[in-house]
C-alpha atoms as a PDB file:
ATOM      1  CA  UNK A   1      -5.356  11.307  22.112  1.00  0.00           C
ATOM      2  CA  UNK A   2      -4.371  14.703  20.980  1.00  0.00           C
ATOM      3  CA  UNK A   3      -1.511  13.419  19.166  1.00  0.00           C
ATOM      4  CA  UNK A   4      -3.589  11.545  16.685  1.00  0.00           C
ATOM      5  CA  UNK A   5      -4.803  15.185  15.349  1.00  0.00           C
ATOM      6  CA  UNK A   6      -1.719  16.797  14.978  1.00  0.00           C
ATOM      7  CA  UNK A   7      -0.760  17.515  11.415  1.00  0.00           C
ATOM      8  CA  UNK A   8       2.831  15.457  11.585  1.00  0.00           C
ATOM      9  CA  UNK A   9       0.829  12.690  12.750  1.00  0.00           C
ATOM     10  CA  UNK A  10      -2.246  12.916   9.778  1.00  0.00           C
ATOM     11  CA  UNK A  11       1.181  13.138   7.623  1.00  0.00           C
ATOM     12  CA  UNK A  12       2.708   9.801   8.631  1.00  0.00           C
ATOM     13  CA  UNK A  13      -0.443   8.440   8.802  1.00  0.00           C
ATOM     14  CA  UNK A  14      -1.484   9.081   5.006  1.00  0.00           C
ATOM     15  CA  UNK A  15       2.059   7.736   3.578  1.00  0.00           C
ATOM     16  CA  UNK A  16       1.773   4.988   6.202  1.00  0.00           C
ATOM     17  CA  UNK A  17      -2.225   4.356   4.402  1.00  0.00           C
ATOM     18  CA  UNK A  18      -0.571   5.094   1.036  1.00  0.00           C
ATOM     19  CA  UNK A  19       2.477   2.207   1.702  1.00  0.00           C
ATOM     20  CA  UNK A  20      -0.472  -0.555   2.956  1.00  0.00           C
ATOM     21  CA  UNK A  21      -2.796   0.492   0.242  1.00  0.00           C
ATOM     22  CA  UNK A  22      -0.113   0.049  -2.612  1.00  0.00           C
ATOM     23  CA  UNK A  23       1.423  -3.731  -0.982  1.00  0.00           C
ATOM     24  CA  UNK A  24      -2.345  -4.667  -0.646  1.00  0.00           C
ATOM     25  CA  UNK A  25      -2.847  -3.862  -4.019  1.00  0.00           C
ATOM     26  CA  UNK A  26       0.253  -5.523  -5.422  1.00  0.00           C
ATOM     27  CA  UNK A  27      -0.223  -8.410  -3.258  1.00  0.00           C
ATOM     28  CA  UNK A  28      -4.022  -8.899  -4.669  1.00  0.00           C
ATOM     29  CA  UNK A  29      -2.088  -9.065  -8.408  1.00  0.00           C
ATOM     30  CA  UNK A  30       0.402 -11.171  -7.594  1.00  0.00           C
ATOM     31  CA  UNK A  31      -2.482 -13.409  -5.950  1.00  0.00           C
ATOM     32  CA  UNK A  32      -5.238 -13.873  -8.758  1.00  0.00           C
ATOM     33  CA  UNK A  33      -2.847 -13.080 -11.522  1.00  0.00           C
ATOM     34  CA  UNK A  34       0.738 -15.204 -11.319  1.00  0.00           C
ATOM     35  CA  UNK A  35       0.328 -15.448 -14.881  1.00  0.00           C
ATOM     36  CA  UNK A  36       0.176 -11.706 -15.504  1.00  0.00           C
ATOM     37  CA  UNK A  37       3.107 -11.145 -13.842  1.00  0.00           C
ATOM     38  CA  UNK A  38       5.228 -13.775 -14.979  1.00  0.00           C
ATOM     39  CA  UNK A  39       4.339 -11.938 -18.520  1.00  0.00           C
ATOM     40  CA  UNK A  40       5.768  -8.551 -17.346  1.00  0.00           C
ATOM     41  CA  UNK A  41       9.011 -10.327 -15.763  1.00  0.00           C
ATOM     42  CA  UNK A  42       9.921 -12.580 -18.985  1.00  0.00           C
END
């Protein structure tokens, strides 16, 4: 389990976090408001 502490690893694992947190985000928008972004797009 050593690998999980090595500092390439906490790397890939932030922008990896970073990438999820960002499409979760987005996702939520998109979700509860269409209308928003259907203003933004026109």
């Amino acid at each position: 389990m050593s690998f999980l502490f090595d500092k390439k690893t906490k790397k890939v694992i932030h922008v990896v976090w970073g990438v999820v947190a960002v499409l979760v985000s987005l996702s939520m928008v998109v979700f509860f408001a269409p209308g928003l972004v259907n203003m933004f797009l026109a």
